[in-house]
C-alpha atoms as a PDB file:
ATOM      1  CA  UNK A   1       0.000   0.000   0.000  1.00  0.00           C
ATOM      2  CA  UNK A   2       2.794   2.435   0.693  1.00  0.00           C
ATOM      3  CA  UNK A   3       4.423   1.543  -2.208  1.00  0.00           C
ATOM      4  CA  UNK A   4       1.373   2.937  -4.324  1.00  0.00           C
ATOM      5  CA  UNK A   5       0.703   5.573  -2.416  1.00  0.00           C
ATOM      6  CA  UNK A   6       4.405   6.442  -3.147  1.00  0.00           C
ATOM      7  CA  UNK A   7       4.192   5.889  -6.794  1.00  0.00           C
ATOM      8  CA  UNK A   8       0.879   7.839  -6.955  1.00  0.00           C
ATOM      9  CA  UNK A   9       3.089  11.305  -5.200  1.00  0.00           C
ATOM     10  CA  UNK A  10       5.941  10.553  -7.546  1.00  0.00           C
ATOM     11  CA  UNK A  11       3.430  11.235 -10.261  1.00  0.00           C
ATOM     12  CA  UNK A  12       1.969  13.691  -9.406  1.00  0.00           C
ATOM     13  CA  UNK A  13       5.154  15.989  -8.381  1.00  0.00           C
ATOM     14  CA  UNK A  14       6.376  14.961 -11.987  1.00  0.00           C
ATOM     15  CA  UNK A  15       3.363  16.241 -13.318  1.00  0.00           C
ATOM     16  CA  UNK A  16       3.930  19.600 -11.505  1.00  0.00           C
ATOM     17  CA  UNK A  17       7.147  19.467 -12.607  1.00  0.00           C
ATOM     18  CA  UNK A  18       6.556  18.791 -16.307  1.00  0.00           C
ATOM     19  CA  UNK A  19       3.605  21.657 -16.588  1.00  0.00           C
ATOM     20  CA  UNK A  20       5.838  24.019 -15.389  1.00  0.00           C
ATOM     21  CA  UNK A  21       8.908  23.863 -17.065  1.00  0.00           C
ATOM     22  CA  UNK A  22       6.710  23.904 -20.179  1.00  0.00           C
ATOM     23  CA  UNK A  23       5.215  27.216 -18.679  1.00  0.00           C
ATOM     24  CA  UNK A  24       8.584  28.835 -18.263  1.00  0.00           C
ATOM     25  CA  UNK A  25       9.599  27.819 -21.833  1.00  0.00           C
ATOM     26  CA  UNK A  26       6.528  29.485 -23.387  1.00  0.00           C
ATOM     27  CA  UNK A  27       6.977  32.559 -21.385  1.00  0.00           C
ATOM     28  CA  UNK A  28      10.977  32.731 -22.676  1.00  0.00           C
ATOM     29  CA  UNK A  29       9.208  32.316 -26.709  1.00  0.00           C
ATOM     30  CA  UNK A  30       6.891  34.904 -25.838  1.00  0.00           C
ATOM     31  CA  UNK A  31       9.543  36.930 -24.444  1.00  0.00           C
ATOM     32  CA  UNK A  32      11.851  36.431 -27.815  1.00  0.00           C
ATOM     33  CA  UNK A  33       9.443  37.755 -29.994  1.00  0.00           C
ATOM     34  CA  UNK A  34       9.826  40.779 -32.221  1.00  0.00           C
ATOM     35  CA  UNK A  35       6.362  41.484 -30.684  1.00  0.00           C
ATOM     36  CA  UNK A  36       3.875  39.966 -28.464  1.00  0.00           C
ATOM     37  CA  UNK A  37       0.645  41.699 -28.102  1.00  0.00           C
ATOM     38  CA  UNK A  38      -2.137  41.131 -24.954  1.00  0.00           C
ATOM     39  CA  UNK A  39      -3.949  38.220 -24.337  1.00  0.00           C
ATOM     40  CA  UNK A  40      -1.358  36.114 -26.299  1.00  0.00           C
ATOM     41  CA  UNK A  41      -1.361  31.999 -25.547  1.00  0.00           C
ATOM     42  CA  UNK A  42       0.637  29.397 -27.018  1.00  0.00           C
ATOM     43  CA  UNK A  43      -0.461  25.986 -26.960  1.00  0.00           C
ATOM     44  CA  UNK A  44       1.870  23.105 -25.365  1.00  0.00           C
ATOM     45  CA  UNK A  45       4.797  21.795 -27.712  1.00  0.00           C
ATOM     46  CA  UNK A  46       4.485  25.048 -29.389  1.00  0.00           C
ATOM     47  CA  UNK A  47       7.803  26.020 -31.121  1.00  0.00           C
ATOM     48  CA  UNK A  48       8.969  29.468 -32.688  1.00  0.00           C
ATOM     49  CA  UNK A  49      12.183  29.066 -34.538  1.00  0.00           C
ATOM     50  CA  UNK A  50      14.030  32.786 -34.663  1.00  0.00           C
ATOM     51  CA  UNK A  51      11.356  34.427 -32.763  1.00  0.00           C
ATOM     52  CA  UNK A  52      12.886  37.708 -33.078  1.00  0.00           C
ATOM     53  CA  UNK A  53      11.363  37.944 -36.264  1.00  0.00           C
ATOM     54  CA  UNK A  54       7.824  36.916 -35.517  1.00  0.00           C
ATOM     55  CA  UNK A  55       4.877  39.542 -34.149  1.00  0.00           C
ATOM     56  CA  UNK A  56       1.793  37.952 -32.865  1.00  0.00           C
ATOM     57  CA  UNK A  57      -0.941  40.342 -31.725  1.00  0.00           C
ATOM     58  CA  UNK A  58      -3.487  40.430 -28.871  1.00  0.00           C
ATOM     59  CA  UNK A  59      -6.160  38.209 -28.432  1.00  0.00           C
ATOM     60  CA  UNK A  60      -4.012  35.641 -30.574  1.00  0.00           C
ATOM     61  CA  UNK A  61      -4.058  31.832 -29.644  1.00  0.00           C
ATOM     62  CA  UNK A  62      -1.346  29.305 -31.290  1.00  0.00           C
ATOM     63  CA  UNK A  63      -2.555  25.652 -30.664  1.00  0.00           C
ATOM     64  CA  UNK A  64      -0.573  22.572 -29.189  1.00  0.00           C
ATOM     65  CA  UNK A  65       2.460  21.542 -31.308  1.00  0.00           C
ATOM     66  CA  UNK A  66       2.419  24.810 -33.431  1.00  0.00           C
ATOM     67  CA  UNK A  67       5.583  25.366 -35.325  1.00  0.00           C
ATOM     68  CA  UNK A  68       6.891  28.254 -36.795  1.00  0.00           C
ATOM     69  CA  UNK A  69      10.058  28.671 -38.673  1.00  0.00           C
ATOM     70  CA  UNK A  70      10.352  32.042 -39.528  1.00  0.00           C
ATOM     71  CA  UNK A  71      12.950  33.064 -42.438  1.00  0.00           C
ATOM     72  CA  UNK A  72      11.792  36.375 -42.910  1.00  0.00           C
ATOM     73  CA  UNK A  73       9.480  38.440 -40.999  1.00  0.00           C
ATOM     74  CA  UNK A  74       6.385  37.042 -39.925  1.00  0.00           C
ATOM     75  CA  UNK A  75       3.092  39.068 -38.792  1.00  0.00           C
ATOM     76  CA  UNK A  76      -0.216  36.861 -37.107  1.00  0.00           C
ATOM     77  CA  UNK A  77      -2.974  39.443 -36.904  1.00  0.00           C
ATOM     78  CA  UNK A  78      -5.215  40.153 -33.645  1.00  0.00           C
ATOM     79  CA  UNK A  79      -7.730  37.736 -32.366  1.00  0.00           C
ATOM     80  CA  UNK A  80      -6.283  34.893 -34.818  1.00  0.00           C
ATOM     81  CA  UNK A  81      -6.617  31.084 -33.727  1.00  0.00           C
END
Protein backbone atom coordinates (compact mmCIF):
# COMPACT_ATOMS: atom_id res chain seq x y z
CA UNK A 1 0.00 0.00 0.00
CA UNK A 2 2.79 2.43 0.69
CA UNK A 3 4.42 1.54 -2.21
CA UNK A 4 1.37 2.94 -4.32
CA UNK A 5 0.70 5.57 -2.42
CA UNK A 6 4.40 6.44 -3.15
CA UNK A 7 4.19 5.89 -6.79
CA UNK A 8 0.88 7.84 -6.96
CA UNK A 9 3.09 11.31 -5.20
CA UNK A 10 5.94 10.55 -7.55
CA UNK A 11 3.43 11.23 -10.26
CA UNK A 12 1.97 13.69 -9.41
CA UNK A 13 5.15 15.99 -8.38
CA UNK A 14 6.38 14.96 -11.99
CA UNK A 15 3.36 16.24 -13.32
CA UNK A 16 3.93 19.60 -11.51
CA UNK A 17 7.15 19.47 -12.61
CA UNK A 18 6.56 18.79 -16.31
CA UNK A 19 3.61 21.66 -16.59
CA UNK A 20 5.84 24.02 -15.39
CA UNK A 21 8.91 23.86 -17.07
CA UNK A 22 6.71 23.90 -20.18
CA UNK A 23 5.21 27.22 -18.68
CA UNK A 24 8.58 28.83 -18.26
CA UNK A 25 9.60 27.82 -21.83
CA UNK A 26 6.53 29.48 -23.39
CA UNK A 27 6.98 32.56 -21.38
CA UNK A 28 10.98 32.73 -22.68
CA UNK A 29 9.21 32.32 -26.71
CA UNK A 30 6.89 34.90 -25.84
CA UNK A 31 9.54 36.93 -24.44
CA UNK A 32 11.85 36.43 -27.82
CA UNK A 33 9.44 37.75 -29.99
CA UNK A 34 9.83 40.78 -32.22
CA UNK A 35 6.36 41.48 -30.68
CA UNK A 36 3.88 39.97 -28.46
CA UNK A 37 0.65 41.70 -28.10
CA UNK A 38 -2.14 41.13 -24.95
CA UNK A 39 -3.95 38.22 -24.34
CA UNK A 40 -1.36 36.11 -26.30
CA UNK A 41 -1.36 32.00 -25.55
CA UNK A 42 0.64 29.40 -27.02
CA UNK A 43 -0.46 25.99 -26.96
CA UNK A 44 1.87 23.11 -25.36
CA UNK A 45 4.80 21.79 -27.71
CA UNK A 46 4.49 25.05 -29.39
CA UNK A 47 7.80 26.02 -31.12
CA UNK A 48 8.97 29.47 -32.69
CA UNK A 49 12.18 29.07 -34.54
CA UNK A 50 14.03 32.79 -34.66
CA UNK A 51 11.36 34.43 -32.76
CA UNK A 52 12.89 37.71 -33.08
CA UNK A 53 11.36 37.94 -36.26
CA UNK A 54 7.82 36.92 -35.52
CA UNK A 55 4.88 39.54 -34.15
CA UNK A 56 1.79 37.95 -32.87
CA UNK A 57 -0.94 40.34 -31.72
CA UNK A 58 -3.49 40.43 -28.87
CA UNK A 59 -6.16 38.21 -28.43
CA UNK A 60 -4.01 35.64 -30.57
CA UNK A 61 -4.06 31.83 -29.64
CA UNK A 62 -1.35 29.31 -31.29
CA UNK A 63 -2.56 25.65 -30.66
CA UNK A 64 -0.57 22.57 -29.19
CA UNK A 65 2.46 21.54 -31.31
CA UNK A 66 2.42 24.81 -33.43
CA UNK A 67 5.58 25.37 -35.32
CA UNK A 68 6.89 28.25 -36.79
CA UNK A 69 10.06 28.67 -38.67
CA UNK A 70 10.35 32.04 -39.53
CA UNK A 71 12.95 33.06 -42.44
CA UNK A 72 11.79 36.38 -42.91
CA UNK A 73 9.48 38.44 -41.00
CA UNK A 74 6.39 37.04 -39.93
CA UNK A 75 3.09 39.07 -38.79
CA UNK A 76 -0.22 36.86 -37.11
CA UNK A 77 -2.97 39.44 -36.90
CA UNK A 78 -5.22 40.15 -33.64
CA UNK A 79 -7.73 37.74 -32.37
CA UNK A 80 -6.28 34.89 -34.82
CA UNK A 81 -6.62 31.08 -33.73
Amino acid sequence: MATLFGQRYLDKVLLWLFDNAERARLRRVKACLKYCGNGVSLGKGCEVFRPSLVSIGSGTHLGDCCFIRASAEISIGENCQ
